[in-house]
C-alpha atoms as a PDB file:
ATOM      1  CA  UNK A   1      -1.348 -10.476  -0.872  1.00  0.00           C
ATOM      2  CA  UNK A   2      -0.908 -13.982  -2.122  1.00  0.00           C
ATOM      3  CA  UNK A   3       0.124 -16.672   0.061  1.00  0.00           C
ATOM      4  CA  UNK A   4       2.279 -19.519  -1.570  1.00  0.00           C
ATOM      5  CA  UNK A   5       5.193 -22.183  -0.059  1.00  0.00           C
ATOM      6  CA  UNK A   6       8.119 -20.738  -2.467  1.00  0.00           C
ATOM      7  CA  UNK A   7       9.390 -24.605  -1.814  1.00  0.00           C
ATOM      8  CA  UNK A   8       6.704 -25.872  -4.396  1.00  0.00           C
ATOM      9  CA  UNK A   9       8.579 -24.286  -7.741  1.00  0.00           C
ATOM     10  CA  UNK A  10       6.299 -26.328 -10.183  1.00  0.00           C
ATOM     11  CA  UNK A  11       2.867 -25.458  -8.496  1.00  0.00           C
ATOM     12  CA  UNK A  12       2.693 -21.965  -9.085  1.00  0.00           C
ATOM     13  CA  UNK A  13       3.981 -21.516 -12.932  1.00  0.00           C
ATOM     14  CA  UNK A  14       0.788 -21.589 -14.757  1.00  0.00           C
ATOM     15  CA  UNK A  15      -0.964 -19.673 -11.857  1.00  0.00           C
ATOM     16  CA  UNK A  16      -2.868 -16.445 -13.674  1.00  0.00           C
ATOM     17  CA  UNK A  17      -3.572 -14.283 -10.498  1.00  0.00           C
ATOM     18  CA  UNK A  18      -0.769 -12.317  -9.538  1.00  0.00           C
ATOM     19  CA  UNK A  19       1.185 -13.035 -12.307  1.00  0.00           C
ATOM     20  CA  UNK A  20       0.986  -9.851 -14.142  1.00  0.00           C
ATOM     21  CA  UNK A  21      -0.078 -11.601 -17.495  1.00  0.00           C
ATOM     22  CA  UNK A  22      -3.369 -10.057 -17.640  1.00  0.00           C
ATOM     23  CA  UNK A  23      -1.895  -6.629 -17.018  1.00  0.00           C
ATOM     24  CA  UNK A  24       0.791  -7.129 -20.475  1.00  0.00           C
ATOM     25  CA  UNK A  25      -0.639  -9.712 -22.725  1.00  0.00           C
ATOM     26  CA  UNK A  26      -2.541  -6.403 -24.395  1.00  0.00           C
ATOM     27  CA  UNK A  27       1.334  -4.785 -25.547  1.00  0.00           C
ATOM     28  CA  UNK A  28       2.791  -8.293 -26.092  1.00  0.00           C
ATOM     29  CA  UNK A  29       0.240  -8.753 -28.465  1.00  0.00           C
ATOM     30  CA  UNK A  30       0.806  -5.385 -30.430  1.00  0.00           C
ATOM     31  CA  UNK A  31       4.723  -6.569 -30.199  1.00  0.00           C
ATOM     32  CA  UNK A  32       3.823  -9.952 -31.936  1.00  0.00           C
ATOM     33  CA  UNK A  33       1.870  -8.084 -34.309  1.00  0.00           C
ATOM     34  CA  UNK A  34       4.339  -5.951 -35.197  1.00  0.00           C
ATOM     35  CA  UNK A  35       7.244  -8.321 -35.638  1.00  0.00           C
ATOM     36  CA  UNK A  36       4.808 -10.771 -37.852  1.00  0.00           C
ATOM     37  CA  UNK A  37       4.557  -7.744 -40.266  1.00  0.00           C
ATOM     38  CA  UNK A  38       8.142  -6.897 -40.035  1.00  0.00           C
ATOM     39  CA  UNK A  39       9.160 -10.252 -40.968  1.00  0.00           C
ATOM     40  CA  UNK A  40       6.692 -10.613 -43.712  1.00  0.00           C
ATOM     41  CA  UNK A  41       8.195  -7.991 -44.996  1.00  0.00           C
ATOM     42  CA  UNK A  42      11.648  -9.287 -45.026  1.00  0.00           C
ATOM     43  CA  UNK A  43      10.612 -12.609 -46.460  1.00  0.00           C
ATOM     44  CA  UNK A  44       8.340 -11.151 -49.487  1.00  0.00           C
ATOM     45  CA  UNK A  45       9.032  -7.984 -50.269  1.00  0.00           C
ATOM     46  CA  UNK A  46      12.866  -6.497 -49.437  1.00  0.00           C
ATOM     47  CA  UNK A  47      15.093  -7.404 -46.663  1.00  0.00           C
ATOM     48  CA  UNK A  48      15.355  -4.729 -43.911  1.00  0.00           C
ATOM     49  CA  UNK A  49      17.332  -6.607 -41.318  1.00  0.00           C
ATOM     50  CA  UNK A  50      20.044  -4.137 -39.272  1.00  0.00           C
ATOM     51  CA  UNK A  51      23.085  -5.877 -37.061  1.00  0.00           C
ATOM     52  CA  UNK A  52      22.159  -7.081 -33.594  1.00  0.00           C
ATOM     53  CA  UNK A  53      25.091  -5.242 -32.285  1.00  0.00           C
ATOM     54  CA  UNK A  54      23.452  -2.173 -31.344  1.00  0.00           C
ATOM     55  CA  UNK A  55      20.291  -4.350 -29.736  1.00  0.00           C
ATOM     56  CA  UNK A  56      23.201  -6.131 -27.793  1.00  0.00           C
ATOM     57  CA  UNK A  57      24.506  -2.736 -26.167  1.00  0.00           C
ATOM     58  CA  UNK A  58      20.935  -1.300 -25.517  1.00  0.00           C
ATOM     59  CA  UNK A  59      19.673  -4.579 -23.836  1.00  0.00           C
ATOM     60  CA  UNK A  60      22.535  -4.152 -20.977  1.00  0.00           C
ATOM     61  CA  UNK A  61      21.608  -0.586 -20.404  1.00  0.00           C
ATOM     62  CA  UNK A  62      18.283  -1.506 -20.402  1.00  0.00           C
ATOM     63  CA  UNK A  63      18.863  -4.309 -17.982  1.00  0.00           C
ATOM     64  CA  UNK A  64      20.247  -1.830 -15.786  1.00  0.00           C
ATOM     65  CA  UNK A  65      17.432   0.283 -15.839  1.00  0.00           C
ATOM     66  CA  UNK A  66      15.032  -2.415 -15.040  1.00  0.00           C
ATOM     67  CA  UNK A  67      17.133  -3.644 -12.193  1.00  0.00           C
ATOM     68  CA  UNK A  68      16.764  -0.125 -10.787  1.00  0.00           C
ATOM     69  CA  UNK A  69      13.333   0.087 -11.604  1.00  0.00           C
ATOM     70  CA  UNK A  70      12.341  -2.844  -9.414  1.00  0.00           C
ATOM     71  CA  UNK A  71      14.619  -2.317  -6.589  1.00  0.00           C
ATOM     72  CA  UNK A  72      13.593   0.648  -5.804  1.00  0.00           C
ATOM     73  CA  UNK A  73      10.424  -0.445  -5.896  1.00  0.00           C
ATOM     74  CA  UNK A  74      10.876  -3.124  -3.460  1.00  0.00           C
ATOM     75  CA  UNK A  75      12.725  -1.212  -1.252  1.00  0.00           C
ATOM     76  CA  UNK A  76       9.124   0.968  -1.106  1.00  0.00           C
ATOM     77  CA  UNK A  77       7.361  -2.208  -0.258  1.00  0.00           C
ATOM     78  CA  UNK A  78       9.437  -3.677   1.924  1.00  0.00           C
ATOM     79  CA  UNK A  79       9.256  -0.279   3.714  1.00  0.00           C
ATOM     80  CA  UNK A  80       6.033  -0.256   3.763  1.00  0.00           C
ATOM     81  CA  UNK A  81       5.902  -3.402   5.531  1.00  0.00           C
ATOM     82  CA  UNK A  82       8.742  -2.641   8.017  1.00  0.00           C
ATOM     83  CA  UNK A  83       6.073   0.265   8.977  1.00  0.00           C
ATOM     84  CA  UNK A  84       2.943  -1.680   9.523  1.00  0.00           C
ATOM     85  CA  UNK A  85       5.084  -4.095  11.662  1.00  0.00           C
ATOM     86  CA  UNK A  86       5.807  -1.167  13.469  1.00  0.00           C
ATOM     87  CA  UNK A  87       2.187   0.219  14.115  1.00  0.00           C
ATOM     88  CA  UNK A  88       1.597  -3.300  14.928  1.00  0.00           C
ATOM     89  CA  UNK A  89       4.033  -3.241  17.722  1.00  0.00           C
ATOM     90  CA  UNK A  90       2.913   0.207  19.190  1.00  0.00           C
ATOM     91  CA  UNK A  91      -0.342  -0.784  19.353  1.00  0.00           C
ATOM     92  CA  UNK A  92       0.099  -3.808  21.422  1.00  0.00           C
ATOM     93  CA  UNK A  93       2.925  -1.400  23.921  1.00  0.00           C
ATOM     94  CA  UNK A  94       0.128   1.333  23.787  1.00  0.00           C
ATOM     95  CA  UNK A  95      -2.573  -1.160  25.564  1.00  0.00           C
ATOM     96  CA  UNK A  96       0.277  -2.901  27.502  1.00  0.00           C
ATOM     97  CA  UNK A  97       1.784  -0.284  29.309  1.00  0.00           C
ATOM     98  CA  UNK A  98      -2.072   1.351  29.914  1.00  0.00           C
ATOM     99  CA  UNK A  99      -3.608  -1.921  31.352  1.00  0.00           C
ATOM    100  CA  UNK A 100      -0.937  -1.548  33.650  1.00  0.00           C
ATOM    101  CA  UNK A 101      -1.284   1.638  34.704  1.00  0.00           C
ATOM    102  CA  UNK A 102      -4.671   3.199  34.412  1.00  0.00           C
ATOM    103  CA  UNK A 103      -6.970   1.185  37.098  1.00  0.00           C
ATOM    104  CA  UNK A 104     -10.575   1.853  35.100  1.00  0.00           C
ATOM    105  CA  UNK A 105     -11.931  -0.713  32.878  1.00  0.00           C
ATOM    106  CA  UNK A 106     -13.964   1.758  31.254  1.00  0.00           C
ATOM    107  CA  UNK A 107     -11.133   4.039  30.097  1.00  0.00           C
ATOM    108  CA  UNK A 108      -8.878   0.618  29.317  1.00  0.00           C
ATOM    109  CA  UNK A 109     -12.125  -0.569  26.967  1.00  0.00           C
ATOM    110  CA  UNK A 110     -12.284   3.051  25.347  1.00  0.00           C
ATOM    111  CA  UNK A 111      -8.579   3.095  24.254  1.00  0.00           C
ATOM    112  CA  UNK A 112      -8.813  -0.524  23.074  1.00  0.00           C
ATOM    113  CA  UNK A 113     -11.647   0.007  20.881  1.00  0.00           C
ATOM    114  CA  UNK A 114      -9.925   3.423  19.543  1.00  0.00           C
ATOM    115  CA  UNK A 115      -6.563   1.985  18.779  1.00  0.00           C
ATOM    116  CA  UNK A 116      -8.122  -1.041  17.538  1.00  0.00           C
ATOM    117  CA  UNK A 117     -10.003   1.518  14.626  1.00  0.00           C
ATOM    118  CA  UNK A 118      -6.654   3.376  14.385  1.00  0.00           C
ATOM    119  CA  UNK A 119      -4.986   0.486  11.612  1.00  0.00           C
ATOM    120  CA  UNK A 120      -8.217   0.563   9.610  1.00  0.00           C
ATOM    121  CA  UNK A 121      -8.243   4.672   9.962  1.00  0.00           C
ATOM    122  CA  UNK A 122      -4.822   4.473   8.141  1.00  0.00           C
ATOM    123  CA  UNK A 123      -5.866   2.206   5.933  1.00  0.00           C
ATOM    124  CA  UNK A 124      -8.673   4.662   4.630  1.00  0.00           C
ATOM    125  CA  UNK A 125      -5.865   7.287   4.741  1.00  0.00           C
ATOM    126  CA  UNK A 126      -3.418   5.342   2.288  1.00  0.00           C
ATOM    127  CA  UNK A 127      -6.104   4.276  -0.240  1.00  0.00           C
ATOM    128  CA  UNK A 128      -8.368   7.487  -0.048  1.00  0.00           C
ATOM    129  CA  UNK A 129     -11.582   5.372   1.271  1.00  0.00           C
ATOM    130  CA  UNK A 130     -12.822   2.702   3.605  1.00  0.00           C
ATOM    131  CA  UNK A 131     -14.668   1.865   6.915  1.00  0.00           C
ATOM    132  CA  UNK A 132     -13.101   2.050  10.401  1.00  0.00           C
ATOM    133  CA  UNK A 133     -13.709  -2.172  11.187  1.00  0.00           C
ATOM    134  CA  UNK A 134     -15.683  -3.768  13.753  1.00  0.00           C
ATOM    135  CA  UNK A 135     -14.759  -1.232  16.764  1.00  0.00           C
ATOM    136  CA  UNK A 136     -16.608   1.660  14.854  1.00  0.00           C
ATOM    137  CA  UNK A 137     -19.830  -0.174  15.411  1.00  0.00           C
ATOM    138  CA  UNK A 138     -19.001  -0.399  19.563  1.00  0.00           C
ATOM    139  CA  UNK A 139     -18.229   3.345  19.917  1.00  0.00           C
ATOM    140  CA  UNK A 140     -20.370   6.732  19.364  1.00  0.00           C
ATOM    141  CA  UNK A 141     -21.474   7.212  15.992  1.00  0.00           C
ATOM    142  CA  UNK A 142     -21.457  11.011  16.197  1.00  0.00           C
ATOM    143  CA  UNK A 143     -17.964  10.494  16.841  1.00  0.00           C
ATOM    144  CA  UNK A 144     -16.823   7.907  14.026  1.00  0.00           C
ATOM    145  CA  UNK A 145     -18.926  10.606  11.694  1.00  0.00           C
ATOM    146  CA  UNK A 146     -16.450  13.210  12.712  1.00  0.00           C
ATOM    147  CA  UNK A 147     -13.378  10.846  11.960  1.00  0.00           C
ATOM    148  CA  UNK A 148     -14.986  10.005   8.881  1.00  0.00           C
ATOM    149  CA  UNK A 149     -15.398  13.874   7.573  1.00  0.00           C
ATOM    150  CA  UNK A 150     -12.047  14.038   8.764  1.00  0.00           C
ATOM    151  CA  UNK A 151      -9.237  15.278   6.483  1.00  0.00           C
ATOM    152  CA  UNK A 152      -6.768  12.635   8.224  1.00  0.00           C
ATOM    153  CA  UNK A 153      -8.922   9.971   9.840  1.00  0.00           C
ATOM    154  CA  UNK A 154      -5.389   8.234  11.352  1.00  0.00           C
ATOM    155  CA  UNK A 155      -4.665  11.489  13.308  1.00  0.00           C
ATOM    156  CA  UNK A 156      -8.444  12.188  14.112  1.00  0.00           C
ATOM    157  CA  UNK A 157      -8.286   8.778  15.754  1.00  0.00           C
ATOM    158  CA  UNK A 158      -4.926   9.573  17.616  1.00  0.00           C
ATOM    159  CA  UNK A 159      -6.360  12.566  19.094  1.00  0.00           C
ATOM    160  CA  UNK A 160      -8.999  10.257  20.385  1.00  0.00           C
ATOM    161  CA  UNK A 161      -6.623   8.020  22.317  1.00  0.00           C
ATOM    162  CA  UNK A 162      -4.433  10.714  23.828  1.00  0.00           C
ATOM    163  CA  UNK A 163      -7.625  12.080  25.082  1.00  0.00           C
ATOM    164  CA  UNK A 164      -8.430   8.926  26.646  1.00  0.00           C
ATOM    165  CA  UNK A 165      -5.277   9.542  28.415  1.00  0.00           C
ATOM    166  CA  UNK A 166      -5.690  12.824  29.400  1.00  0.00           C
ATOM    167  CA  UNK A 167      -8.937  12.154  30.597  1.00  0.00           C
ATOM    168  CA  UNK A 168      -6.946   9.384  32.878  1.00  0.00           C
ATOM    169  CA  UNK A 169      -4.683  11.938  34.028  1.00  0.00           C
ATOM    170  CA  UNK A 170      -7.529  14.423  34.786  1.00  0.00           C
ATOM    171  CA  UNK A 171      -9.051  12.122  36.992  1.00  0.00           C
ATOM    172  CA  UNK A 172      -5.949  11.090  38.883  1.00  0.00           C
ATOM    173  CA  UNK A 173      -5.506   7.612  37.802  1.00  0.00           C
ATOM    174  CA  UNK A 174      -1.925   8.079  36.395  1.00  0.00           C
ATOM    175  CA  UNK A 175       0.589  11.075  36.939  1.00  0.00           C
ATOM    176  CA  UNK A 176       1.275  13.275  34.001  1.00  0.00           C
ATOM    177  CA  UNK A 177       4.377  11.104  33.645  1.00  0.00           C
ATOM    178  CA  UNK A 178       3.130   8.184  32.805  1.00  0.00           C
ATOM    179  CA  UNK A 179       0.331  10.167  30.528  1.00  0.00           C
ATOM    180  CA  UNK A 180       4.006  10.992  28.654  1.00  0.00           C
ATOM    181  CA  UNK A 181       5.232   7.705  28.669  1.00  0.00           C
ATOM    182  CA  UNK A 182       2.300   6.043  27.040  1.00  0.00           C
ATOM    183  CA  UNK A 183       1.503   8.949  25.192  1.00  0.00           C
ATOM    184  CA  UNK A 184       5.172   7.840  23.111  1.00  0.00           C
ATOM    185  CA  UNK A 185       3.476   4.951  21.597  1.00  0.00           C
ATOM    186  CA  UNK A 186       0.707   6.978  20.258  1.00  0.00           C
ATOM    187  CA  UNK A 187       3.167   9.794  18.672  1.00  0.00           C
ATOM    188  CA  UNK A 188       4.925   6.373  17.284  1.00  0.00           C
ATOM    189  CA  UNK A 189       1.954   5.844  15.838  1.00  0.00           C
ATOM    190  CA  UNK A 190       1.831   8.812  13.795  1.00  0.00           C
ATOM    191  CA  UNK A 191       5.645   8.549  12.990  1.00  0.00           C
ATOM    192  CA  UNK A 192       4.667   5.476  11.333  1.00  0.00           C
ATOM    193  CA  UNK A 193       1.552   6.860   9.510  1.00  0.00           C
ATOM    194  CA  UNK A 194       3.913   9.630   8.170  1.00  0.00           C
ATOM    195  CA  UNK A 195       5.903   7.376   6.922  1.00  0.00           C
ATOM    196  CA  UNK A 196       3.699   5.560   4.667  1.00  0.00           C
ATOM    197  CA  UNK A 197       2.223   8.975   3.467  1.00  0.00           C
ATOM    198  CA  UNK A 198       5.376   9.791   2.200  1.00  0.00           C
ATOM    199  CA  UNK A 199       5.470   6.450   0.101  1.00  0.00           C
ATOM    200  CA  UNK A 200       2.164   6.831  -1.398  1.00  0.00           C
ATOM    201  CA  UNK A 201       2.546  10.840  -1.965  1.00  0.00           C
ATOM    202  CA  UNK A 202       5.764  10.017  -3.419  1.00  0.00           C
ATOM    203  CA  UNK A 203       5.999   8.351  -6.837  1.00  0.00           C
ATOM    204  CA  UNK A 204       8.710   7.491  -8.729  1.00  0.00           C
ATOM    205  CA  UNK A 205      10.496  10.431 -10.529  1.00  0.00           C
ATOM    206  CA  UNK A 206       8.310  11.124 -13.678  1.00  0.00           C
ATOM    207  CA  UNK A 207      11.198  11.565 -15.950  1.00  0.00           C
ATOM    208  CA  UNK A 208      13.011   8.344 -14.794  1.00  0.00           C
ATOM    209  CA  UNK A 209       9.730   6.740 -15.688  1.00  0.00           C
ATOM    210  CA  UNK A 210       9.356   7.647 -19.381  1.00  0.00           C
ATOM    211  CA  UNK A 211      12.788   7.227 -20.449  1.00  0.00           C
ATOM    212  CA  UNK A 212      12.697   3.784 -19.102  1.00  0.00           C
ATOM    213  CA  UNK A 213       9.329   3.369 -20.956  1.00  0.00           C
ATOM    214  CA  UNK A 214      10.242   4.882 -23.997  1.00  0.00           C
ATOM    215  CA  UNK A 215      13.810   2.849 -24.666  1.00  0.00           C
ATOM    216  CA  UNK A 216      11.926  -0.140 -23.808  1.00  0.00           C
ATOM    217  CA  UNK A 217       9.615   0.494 -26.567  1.00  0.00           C
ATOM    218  CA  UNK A 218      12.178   1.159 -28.771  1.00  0.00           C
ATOM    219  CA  UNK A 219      14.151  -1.879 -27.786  1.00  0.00           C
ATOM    220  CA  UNK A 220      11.043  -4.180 -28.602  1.00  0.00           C
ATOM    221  CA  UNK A 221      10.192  -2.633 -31.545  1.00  0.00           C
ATOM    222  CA  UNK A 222      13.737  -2.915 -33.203  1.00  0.00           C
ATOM    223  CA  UNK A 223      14.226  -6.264 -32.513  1.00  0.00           C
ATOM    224  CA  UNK A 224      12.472  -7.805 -35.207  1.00  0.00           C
ATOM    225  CA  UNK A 225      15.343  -6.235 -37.245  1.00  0.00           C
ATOM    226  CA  UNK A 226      18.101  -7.603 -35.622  1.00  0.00           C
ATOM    227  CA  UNK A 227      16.100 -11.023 -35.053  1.00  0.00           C
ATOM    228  CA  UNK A 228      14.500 -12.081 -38.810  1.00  0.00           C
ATOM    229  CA  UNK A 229      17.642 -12.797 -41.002  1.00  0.00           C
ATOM    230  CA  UNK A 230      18.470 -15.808 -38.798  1.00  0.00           C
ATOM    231  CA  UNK A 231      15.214 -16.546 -37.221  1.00  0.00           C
ATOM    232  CA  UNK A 232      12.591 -15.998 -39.663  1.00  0.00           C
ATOM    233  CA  UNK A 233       9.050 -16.695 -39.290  1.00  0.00           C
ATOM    234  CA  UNK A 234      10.636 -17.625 -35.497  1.00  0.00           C
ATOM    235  CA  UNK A 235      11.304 -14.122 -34.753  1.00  0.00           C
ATOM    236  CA  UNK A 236       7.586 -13.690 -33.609  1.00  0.00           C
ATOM    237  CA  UNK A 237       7.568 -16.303 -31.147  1.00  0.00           C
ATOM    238  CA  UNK A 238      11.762 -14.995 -29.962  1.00  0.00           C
ATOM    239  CA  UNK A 239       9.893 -11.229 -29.828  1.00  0.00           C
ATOM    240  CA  UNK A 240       7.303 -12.102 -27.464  1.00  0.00           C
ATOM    241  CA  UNK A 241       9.074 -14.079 -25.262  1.00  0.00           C
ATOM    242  CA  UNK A 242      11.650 -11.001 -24.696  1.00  0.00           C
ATOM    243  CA  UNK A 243       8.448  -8.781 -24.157  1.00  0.00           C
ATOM    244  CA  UNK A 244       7.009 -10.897 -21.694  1.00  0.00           C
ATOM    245  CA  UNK A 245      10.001 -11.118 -19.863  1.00  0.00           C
ATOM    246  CA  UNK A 246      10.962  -7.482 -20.097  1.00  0.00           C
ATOM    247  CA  UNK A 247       7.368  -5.864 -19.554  1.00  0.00           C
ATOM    248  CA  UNK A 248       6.485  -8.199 -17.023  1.00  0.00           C
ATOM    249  CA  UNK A 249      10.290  -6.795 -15.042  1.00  0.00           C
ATOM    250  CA  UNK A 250       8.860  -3.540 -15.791  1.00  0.00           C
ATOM    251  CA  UNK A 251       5.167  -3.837 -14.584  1.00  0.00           C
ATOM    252  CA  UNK A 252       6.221  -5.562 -11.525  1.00  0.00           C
ATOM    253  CA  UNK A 253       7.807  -2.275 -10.235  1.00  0.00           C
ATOM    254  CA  UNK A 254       4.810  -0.851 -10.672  1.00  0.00           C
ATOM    255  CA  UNK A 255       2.915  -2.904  -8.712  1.00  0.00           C
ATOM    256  CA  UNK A 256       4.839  -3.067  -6.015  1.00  0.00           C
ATOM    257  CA  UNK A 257       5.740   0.918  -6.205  1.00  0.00           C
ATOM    258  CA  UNK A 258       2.541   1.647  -3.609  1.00  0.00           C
ATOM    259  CA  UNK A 259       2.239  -1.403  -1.310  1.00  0.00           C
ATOM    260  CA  UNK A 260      -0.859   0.257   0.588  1.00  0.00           C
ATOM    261  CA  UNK A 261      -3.272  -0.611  -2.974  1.00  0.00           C
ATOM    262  CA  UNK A 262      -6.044  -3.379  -2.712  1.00  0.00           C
ATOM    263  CA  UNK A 263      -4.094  -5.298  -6.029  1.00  0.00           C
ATOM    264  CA  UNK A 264      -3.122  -9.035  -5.409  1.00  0.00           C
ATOM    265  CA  UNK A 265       0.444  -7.777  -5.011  1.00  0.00           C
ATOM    266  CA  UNK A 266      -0.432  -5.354  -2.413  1.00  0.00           C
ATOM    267  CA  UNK A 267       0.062  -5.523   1.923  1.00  0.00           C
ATOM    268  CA  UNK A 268      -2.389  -7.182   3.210  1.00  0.00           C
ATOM    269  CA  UNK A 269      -3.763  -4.725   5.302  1.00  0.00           C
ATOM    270  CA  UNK A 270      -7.012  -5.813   6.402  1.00  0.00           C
ATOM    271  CA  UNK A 271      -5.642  -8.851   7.602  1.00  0.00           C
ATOM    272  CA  UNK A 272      -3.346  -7.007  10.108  1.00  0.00           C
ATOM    273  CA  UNK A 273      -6.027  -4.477  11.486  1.00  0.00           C
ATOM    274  CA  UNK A 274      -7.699  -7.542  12.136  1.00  0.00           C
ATOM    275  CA  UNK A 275      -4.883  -8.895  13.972  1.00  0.00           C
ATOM    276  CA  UNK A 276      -4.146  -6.207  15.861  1.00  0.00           C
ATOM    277  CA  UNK A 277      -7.748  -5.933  16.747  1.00  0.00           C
ATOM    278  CA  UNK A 278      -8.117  -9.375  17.970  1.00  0.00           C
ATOM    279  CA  UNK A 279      -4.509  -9.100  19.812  1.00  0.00           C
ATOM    280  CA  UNK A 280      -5.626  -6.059  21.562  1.00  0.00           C
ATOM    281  CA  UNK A 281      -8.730  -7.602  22.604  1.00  0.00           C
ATOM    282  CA  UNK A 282      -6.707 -10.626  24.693  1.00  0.00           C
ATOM    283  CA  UNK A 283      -4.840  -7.907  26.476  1.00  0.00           C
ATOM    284  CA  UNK A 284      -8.312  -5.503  27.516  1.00  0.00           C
ATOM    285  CA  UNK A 285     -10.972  -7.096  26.478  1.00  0.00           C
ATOM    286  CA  UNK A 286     -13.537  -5.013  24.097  1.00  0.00           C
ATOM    287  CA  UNK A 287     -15.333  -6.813  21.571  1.00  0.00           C
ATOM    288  CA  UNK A 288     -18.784  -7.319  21.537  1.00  0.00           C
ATOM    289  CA  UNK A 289     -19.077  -4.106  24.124  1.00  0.00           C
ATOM    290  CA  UNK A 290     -20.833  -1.058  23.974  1.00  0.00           C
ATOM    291  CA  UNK A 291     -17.927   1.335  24.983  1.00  0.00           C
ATOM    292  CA  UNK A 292     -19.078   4.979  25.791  1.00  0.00           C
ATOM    293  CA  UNK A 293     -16.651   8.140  24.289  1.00  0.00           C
ATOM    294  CA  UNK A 294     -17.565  11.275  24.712  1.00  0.00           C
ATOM    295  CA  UNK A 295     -16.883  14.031  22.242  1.00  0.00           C
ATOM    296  CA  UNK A 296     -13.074  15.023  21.922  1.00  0.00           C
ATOM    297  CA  UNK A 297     -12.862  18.128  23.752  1.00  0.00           C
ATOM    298  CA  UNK A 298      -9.247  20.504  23.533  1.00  0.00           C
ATOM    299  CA  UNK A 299      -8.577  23.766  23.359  1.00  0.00           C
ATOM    300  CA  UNK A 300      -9.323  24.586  20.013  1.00  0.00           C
ATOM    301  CA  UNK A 301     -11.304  21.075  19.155  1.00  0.00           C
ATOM    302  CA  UNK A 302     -14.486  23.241  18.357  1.00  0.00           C
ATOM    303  CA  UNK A 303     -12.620  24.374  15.301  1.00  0.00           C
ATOM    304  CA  UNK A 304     -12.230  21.224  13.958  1.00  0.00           C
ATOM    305  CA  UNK A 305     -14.642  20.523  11.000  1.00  0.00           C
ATOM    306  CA  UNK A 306     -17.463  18.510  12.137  1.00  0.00           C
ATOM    307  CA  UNK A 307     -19.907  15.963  10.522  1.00  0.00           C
ATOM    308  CA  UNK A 308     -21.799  17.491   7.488  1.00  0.00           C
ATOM    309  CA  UNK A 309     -25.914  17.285   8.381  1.00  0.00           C
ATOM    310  CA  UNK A 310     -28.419  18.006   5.942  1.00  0.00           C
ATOM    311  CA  UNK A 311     -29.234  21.783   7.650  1.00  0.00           C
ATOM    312  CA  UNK A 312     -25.733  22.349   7.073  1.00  0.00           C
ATOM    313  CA  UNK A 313     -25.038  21.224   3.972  1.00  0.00           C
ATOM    314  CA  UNK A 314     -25.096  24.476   0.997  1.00  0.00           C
ATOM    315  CA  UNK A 315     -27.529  25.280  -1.166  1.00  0.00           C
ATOM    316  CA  UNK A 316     -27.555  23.269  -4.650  1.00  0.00           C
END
């Protein structure tokens, strides 16, 4: 994500990144193309212009369809964001409401360093790849390997953290009650995670997406027509200032339409894991600790698909 002051309006006009420019200037330049031809055409061989009339009732429907385009897509990244605020405040009740109830550093340091690779395990969820941040390096490889070869690395690293507080309860440090209680932030968590699945497993309806695609394509391309009997050679220059501004409406919505991507558009992701990581670490402190875990052990947990080793992996 790019930071900017939106109170400086002149600084940021002729800025490229973020902008979208590069991501258009390849159809705005087939558009220019085009029109040039069409009003050489006109001018030396036989008028073709059409009324502007029609181009005038098309533009407003268009407009609409734009307008729809990138509110909905907003509405996805603002989403989005409402969601990461919310792991971001589960995370810090999580390791509140355990530093105040489970009297053992060690299990305190454990859940830290577990919740504080839970953001960066979502992360690699949403995008399809990525490490687990610092913490990985301060617990058990064997067990960030089998988060890793995980199919959901964000709920692999829940089941981590409610074990920590089972463990808690096990040992008699905190009454299944407030295992419960605490628990709730975790099963937040995964609310939350579920929620930003759905965004990024959930595009934009594919039909919705071609019409709008397609009648903008026609729009451009018939507006040399309505454009060269009064503009002339000037129709070129009127043609790609429409595309810019219409393509560039367009392509906004669909960079904005997944909020989770690494584009400069995009959440900032890494920045809050980080956050969180260094918040978590003023409540119980864990950085720069070697923090013990054992393996995650449940009914039913030696089912669960394990690190690939080379004995185990098939035969080529």
């Amino acid at each position: 994500m790019i930071k900017y002051d939106p109170h400086h309006w002149w600084r940021h006009l002729l800025n490229v990144r973020g902008g979208l420019l590069q991501e258009i200037v390849g159809r705005i330049g087939v558009f220019a193309l085009w029109a040039a031809g069409v009003t050489w055409y006109h001018l030396n061989v036989h008028k073709i212009d059409v009324p502007a009339t029609g181009h005038t009732l098309v533009g407003t429907a268009l407009s609409l369809l734009l307008v729809f385009r990138t509110n909905s897509s907003y509405d996805r990244f603002w989403e989005g964001r409402k969601l990461w605020g919310g792991i971001v405040n589960e995370t810090r009740n999580l390791l509140r409401a355990a530093a105040m109830n489970i009297p053992s550093l060690e299990l305190l340091r454990r859940l830290a360093a577990w919740t504080a690779v839970y953001p960066y395990a979502l992360t690699r969820v949403l995008r399809g790849s990525g490490e687990l941040g610092p913490a990985a390096s301060l617990l058990p490889p064997t067990e960030i390997a089998r988060v890793m070869a995980s199919g959901n690395a964000g709920v692999a690293v829940t089941l981590r953290m409610s074990a920590v507080l089972a463990e808690a309860k096990q040992r008699g440090l905190i009454s299944d009650i407030v295992q419960m209680e605490i628990d709730r932030n975790v099963q937040m968590l995964v609310g939350y995670q579920g929620g930003c699945e759905r965004i990024v497993r959930t595009p934009m309806p594919f039909a919705y997406m071609l019409h709008l695609r397609r009648t903008l394509i026609l729009f451009i391309l018939g507006l040399p027509f309505a454009l060269v009997e009064s503009f002339g050679w000037s129709t070129v220059a009127v043609v790609v200032i429409i595309a810019y501004t219409f393509l560039g409406i367009e392509e906004i919505g669909v960079e904005i339409e997944d909020p989770f991507g690494t584009e400069d558009n995009d959440l900032p992701l890494e920045d809050i894991s980080a956050a969180i990581g260094r918040t978590l670490d003023e409540v119980v402190p864990w950085m720069n600790q070697s923090i013990d875990s054992p393996a995650l052990s449940y009914p039913g947990a030696s089912l669960t698909k394990g690190p690939t080793t080379k004995e185990e992996e098939p035969p080529a």
